[in-house]
Protein backbone atom coordinates (compact mmCIF):
# COMPACT_ATOMS: atom_id res chain seq x y z
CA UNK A 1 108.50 98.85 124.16
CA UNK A 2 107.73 102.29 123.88
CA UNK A 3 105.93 104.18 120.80
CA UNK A 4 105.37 107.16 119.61
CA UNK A 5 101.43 108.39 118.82
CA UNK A 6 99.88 106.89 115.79
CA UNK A 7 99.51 110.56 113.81
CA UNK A 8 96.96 108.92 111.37
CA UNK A 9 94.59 107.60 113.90
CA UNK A 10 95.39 110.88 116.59
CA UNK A 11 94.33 112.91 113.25
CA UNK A 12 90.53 111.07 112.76
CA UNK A 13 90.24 110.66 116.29
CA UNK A 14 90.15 114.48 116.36
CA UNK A 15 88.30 114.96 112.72
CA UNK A 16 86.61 111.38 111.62
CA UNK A 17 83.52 111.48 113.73
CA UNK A 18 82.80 115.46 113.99
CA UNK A 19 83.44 116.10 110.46
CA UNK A 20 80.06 114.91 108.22
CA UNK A 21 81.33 115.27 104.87
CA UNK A 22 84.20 112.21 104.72
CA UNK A 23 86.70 112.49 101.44
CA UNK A 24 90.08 111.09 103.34
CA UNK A 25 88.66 107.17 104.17
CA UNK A 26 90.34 104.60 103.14
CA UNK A 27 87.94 101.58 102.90
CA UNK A 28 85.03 100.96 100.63
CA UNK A 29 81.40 100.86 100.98
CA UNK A 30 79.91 99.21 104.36
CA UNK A 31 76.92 96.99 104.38
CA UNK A 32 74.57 96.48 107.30
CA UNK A 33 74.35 92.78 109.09
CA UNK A 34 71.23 92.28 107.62
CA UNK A 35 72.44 93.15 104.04
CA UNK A 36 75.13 91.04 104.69
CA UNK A 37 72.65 88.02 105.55
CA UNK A 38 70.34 88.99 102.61
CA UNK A 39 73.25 87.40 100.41
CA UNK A 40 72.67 84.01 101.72
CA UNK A 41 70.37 81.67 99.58
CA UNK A 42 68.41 81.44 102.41
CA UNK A 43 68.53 84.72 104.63
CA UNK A 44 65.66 83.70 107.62
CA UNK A 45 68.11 80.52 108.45
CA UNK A 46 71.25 82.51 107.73
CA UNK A 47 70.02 85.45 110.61
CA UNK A 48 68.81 82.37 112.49
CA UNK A 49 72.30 80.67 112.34
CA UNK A 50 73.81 84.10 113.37
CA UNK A 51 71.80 84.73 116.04
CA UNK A 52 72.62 81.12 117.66
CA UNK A 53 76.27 81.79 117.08
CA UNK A 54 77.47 81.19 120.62
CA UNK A 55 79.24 84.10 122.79
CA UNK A 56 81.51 81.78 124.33
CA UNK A 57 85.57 82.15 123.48
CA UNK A 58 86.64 81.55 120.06
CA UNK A 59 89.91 79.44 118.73
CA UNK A 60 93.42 80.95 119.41
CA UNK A 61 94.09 80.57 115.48
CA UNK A 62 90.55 81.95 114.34
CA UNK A 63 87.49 79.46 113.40
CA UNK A 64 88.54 76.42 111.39
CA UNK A 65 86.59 76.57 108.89
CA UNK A 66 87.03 80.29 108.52
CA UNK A 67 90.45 79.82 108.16
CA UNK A 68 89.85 77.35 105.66
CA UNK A 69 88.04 80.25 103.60
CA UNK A 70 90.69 82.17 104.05
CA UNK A 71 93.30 79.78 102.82
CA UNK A 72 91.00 79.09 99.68
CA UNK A 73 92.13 82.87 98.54
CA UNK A 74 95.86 81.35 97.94
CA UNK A 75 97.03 78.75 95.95
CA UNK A 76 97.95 75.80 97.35
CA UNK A 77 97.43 76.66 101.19
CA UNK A 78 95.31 75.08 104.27
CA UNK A 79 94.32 76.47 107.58
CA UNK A 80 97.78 75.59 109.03
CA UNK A 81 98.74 78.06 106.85
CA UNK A 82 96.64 80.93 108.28
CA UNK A 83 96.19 82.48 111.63
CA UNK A 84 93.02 85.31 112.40
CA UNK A 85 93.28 88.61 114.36
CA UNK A 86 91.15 91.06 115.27
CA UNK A 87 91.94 93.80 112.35
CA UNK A 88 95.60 93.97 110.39
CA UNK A 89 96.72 96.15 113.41
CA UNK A 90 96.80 93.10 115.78
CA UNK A 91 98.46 90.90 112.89
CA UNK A 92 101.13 93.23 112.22
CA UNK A 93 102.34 93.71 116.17
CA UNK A 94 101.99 90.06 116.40
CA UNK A 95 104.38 89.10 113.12
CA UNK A 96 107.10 91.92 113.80
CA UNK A 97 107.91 90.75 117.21
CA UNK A 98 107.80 87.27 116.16
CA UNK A 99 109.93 87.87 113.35
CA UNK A 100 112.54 90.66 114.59
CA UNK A 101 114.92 90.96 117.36
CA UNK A 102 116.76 94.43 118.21
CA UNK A 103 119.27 95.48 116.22
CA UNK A 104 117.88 93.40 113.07
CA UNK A 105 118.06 95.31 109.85
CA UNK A 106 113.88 95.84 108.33
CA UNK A 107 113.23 97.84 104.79
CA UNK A 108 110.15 99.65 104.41
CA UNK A 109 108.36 101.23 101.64
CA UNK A 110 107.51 104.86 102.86
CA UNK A 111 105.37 106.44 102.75
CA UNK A 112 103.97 103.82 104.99
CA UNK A 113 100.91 103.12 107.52
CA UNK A 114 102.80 104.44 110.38
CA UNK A 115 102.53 100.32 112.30
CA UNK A 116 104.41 99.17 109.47
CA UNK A 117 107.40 100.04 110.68
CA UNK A 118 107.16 101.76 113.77
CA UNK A 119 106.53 98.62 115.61
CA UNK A 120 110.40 97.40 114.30
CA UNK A 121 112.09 100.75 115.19
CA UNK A 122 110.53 100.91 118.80
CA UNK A 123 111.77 97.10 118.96
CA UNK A 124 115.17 98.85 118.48
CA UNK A 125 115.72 97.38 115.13
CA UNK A 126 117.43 99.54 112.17
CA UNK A 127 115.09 100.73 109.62
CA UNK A 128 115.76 102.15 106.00
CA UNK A 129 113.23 103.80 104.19
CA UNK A 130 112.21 102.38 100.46
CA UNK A 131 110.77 105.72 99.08
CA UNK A 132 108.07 106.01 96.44
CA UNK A 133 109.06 108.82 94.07
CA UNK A 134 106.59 111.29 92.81
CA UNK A 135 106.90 111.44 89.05
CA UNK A 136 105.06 112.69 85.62
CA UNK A 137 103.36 109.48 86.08
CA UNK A 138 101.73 110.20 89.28
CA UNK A 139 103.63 107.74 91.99
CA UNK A 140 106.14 105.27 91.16
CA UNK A 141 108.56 103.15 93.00
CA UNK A 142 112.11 102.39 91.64
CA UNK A 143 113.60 99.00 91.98
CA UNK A 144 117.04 99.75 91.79
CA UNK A 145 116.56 101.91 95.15
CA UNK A 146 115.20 98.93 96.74
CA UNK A 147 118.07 96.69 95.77
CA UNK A 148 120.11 99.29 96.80
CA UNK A 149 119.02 99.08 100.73
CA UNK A 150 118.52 95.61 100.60
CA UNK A 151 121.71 94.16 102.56
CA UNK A 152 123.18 90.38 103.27
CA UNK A 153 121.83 91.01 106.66
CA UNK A 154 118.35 92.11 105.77
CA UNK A 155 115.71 90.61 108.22
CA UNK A 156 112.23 91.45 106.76
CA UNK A 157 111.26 93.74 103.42
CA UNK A 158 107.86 95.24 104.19
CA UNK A 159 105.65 96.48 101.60
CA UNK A 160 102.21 97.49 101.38
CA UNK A 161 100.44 96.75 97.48
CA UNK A 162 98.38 98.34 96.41
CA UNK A 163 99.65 101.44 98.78
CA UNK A 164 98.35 103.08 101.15
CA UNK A 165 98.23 106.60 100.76
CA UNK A 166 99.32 106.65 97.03
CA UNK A 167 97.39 104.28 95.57
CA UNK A 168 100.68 102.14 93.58
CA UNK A 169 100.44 98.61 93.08
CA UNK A 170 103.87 96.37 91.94
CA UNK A 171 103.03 94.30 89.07
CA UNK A 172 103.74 90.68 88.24
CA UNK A 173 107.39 91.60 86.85
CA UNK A 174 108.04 94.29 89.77
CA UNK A 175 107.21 91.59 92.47
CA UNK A 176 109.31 88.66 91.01
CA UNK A 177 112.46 90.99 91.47
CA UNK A 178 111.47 91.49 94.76
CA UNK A 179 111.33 87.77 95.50
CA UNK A 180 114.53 87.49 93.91
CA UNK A 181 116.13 90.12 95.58
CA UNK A 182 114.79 88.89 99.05
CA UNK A 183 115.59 85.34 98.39
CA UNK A 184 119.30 86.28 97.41
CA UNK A 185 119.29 87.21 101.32
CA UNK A 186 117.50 84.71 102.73
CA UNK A 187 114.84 87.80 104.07
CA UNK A 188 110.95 87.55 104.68
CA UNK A 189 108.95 89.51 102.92
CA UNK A 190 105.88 91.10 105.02
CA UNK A 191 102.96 92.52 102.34
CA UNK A 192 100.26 94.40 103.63
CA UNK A 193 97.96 93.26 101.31
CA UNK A 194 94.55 94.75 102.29
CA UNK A 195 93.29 96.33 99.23
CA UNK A 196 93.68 93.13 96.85
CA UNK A 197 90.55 92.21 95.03
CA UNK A 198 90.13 95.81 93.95
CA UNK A 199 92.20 95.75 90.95
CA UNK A 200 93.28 97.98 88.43
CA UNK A 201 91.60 101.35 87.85
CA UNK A 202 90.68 102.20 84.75
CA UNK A 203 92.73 104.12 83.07
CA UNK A 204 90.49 107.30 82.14
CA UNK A 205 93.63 109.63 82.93
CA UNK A 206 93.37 113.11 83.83
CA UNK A 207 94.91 115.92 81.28
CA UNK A 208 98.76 115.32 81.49
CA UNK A 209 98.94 111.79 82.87
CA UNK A 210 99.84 108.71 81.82
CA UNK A 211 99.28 105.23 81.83
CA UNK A 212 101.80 103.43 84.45
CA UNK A 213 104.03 101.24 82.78
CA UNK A 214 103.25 97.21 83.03
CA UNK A 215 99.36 97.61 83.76
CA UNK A 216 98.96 95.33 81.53
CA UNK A 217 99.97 92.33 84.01
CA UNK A 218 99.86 94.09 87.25
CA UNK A 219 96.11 92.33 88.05
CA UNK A 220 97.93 89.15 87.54
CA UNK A 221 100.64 90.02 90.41
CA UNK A 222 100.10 86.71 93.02
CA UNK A 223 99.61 86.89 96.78
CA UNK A 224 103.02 87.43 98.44
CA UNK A 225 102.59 84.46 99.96
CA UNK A 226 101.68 82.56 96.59
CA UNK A 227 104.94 84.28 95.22
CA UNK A 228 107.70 83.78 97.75
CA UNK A 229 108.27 80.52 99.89
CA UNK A 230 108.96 83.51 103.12
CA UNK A 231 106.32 85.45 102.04
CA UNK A 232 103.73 86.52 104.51
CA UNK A 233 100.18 88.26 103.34
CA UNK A 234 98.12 90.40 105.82
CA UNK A 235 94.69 90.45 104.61
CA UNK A 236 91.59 92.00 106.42
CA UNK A 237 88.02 92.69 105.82
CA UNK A 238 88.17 95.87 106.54
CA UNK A 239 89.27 97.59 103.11
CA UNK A 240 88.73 95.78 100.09
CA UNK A 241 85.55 94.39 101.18
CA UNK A 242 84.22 97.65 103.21
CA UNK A 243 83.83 95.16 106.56
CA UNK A 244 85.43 97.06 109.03
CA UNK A 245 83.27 96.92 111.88
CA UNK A 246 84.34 93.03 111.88
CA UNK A 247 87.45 93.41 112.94
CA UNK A 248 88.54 90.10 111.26
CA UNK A 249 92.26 90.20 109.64
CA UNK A 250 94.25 87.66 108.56
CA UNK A 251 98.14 86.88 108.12
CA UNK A 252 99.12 84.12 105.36
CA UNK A 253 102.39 82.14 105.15
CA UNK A 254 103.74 79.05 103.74
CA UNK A 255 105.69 78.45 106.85
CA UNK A 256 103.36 76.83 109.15
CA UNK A 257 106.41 76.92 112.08
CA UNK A 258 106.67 80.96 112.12
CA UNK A 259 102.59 80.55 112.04
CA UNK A 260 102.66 78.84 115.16
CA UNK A 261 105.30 81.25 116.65
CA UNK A 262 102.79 83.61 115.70
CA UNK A 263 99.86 82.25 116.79
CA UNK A 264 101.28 81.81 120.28
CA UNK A 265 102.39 85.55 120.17
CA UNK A 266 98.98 86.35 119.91
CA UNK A 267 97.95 84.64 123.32
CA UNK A 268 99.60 87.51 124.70
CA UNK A 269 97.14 89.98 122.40
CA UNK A 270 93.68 89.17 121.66
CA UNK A 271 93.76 85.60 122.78
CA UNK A 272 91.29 84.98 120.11
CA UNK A 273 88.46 86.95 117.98
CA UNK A 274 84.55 87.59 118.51
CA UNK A 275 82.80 84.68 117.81
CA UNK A 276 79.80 87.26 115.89
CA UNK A 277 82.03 88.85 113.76
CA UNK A 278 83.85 85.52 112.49
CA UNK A 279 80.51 84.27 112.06
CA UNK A 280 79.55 87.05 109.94
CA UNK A 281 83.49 87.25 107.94
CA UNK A 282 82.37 83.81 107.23
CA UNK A 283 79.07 85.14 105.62
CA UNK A 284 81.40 87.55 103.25
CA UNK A 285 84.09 85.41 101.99
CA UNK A 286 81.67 83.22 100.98
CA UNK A 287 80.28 86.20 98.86
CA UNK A 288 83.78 87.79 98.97
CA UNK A 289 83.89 88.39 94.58
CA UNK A 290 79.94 90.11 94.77
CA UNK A 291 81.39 92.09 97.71
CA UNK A 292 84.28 93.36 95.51
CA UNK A 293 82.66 94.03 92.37
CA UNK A 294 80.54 96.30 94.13
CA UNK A 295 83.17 98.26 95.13
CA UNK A 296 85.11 98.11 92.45
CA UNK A 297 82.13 99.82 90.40
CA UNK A 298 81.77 102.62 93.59
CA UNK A 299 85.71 103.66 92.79
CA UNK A 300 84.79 103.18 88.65
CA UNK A 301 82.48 105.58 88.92
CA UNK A 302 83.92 108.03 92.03
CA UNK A 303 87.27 107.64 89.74
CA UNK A 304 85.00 109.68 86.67
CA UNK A 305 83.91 112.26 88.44
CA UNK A 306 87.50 112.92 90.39
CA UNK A 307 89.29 113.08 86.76
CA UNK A 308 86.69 115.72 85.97
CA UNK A 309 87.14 117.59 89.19
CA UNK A 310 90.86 117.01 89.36
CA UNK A 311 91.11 118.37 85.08
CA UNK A 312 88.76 121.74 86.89
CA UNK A 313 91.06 121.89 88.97
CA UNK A 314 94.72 121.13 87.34
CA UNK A 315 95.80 124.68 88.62
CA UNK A 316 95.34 123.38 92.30
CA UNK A 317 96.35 120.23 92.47
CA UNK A 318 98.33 117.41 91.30
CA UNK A 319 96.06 114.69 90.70
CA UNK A 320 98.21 111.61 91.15
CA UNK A 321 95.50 109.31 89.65
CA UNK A 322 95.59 106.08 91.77
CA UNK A 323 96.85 103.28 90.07
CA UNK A 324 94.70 100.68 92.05
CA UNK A 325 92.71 100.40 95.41
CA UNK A 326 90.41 103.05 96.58
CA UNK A 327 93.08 105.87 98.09
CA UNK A 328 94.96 108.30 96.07
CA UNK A 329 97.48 111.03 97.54
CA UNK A 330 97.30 114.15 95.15
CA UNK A 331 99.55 117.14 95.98
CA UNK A 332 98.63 121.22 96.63
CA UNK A 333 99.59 123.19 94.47
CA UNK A 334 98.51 126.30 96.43
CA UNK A 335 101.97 127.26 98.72
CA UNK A 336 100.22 126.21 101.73
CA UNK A 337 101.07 122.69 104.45
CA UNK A 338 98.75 120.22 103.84
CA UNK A 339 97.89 120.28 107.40
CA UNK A 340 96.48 123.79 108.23
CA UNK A 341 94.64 123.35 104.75
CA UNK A 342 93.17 120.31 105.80
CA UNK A 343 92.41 121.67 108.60
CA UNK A 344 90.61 125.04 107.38
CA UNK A 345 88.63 122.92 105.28
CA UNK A 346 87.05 120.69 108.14
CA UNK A 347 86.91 124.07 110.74
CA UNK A 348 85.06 125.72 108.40
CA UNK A 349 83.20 123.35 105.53
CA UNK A 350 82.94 119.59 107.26
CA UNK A 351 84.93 118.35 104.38
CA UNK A 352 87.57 115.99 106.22
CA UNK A 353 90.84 115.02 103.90
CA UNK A 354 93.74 113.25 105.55
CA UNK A 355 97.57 115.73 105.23
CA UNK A 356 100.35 113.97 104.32
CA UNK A 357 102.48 115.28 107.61
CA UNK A 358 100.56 112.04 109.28
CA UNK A 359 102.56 109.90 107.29
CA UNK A 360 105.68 111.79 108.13
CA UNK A 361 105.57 113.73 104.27
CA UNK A 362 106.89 117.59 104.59
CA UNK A 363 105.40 118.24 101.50
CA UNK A 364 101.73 119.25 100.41
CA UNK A 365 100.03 116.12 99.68
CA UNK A 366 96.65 114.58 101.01
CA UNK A 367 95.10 111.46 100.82
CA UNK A 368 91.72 111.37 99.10
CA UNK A 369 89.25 108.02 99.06
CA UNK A 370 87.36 106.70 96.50
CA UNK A 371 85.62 103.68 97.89
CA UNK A 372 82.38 105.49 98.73
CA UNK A 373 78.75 106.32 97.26
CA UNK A 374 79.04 109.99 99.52
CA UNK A 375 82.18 110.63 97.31
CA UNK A 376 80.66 113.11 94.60
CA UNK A 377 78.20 115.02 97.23
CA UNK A 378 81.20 115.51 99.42
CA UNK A 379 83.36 116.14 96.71
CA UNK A 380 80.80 118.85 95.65
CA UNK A 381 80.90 120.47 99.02
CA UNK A 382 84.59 120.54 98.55
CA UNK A 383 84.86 122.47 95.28
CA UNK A 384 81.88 124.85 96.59
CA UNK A 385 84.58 125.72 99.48
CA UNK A 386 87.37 126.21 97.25
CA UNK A 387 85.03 128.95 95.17
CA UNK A 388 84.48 130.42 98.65
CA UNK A 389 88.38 130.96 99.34
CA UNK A 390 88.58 132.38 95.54
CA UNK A 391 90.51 129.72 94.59
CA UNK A 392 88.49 127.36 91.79
């Protein structure tokens, strides 16, 4: 198999690092090991515990009781049910080419992380794209399109709620069609799932923008794999609970026969995770809901000062309010590619934001995250440059 460059990651591995003041990240607020530990009842025995946590290999499938903490997220699954990787990256590769052969037929939401289905067209399979529409309403996806690609030979539906860049979530009504649809077929349905926990934003909207239809039940929208009997969640502490040094993802699926075909895939991959950092994933699932409250009150609060920023602002950009999840993707306003803006703006003020051209999108958007305490400082920095280029 042969693929081309991952554009998001070639972008930060240019930018992420050398650029101090960080507006384009997609996960939440990291804690240190030790504030990790300092959640325990007991923090002295829980650093002890870690620090006896053996460096020997790990299981293939992930720690069984981690697992087990895992499956406790779903309804009515067990460890059989769940198989650990080292990040969502690992978990995709590993499902795809367990899942697909070439010439299978794979629908994708786009804009998409670039894995999502890059890994099935370099496989050789065929690939339509399921487009999220821009709209008065900031981003929006239409069902009817979907049903529209969606053939009798349809191998896997991929989706990624809530979305990466754009920050739309399906709700409870949205993703029962889609199990109907997909079940009419007999296809899987593969749901990047990394931002659940997160929620709903609230809906403070910016001058001109509406609520999104159906919020009203859209926190209520089940697992993937809780919805559809060939449903398969990717989880990962990366995102939704700011853990991403861990390295500890997840995929979820009723089926426990394509979970062995994918464990055994991954034998060929990882072979099995860091013994540390499942010891520690442990730790935060077990205070996974403090963990995401936290965050959820970092993008709360980053959300109120963007809607003031973004209403400042209304000349320049389109604010595209995120519906859920810590990521938004506004759009320029300003007559000028995403890309050389974003990259004026970390040349010559440190302010990194991520151009939509690294998700393959011609036209001026950027993603913008709201997971972290830095946001309004950096945010700051960024309006002080636009004054600079006469343009706020």
């Amino acid at each position: 198999m042969r693929v081309p460059p991952f554009e998001l990651e070639v972008f930060f591995g240019r930018y992420e690092f050398s650029t101090p003041y960080l507006l384009a990240q997609s996960d939440c607020e990291a804690v240190s090991i030790d504030a990790l530990l300092q959640l325990e009842a007991d923090p002295e025995a829980a650093r002890r515990d870690f620090l006896n946590t053996s460096l020997g290999y790990g299981e293939n499938n992930g720690r069984p009781d981690l697992r087990r903490a895992v499956a406790d997220l779903y309804s009515g699954m067990s460890q059989e049910n769940v198989v650990l990787f080292t990040g969502a990256q690992e978990g995709i590769f590993a499902c795809m080419n367990t899942l697909l052969e070439p010439g299978d037929h794979v629908v994708c939401m786009f804009p998409a992380y670039q894995s999502l289905y890059e890994v099935a067209r370099s496989m050789g399979c065929r690939v339509d794209m399921w487009h999220l529409r821009q709209t008065q309403q900031g981003w929006q996806a239409d069902m009817d399109e979907l049903a529209a690609l969606v053939r009798p030979d349809t191998k896997v539906i991929v989706l990624n709620t809530p979305h990466n860049p754009t920050g739309f979530t399906l709700n409870s009504e949205q993703t029962g069609a889609l199990c109907a649809l997909a079940r009419k077929c007999g296809a899987w349905i593969f749901c990047d799932e990394v931002y659940r926990g997160l929620g709903w934003n609230a809906q403070t909207q910016a001058p001109g923008q509406s609520a999104a239809a159906g919020q009203g039940t859209a926190a209520h929208a089940p697992w993937i794999a809780d919805a559809y009997e060939k449903g398969i969640s990717l989880g990962v502490l990366s995102k939704a609970y700011g853990l991403p040094g861990l390295r500890v993802g997840w995929l979820a699926c009723r089926d426990a026969a394509v979970m062995e075909g994918i464990a055994r895939y991954k034998n060929y991959l990882s072979i099995c995770g860091a013994t540390p950092s499942e010891a520690l994933a442990l730790v935060a699932l077990r205070h996974g809901p403090a963990l995401l409250k936290k965050n959820r009150q970092i993008i709360a609060e980053n959300l109120k000062t963007a809607d003031a920023f973004f209403a400042r602002q209304a000349n320049l950009f389109v604010y595209n309010r995120p519906m859920a999840g810590p990521i938004g993707f506004p759009r320029i306003r300003i007559g000028e590619p995403a890309s050389g803006f974003c990259e004026r703006l970390a040349h010559e003020a440190g302010v990194l934001l991520l151009p939509g051209s690294v998700y393959g999108i011609n036209e001026p958007y950027f993603r913008m995250g709201f997971g972290r305490k830095s946001f309004a400082a950096h945010l700051a920095r960024f309006e002080k440059w636009l004054a600079t280029q006469g343009l706020a």
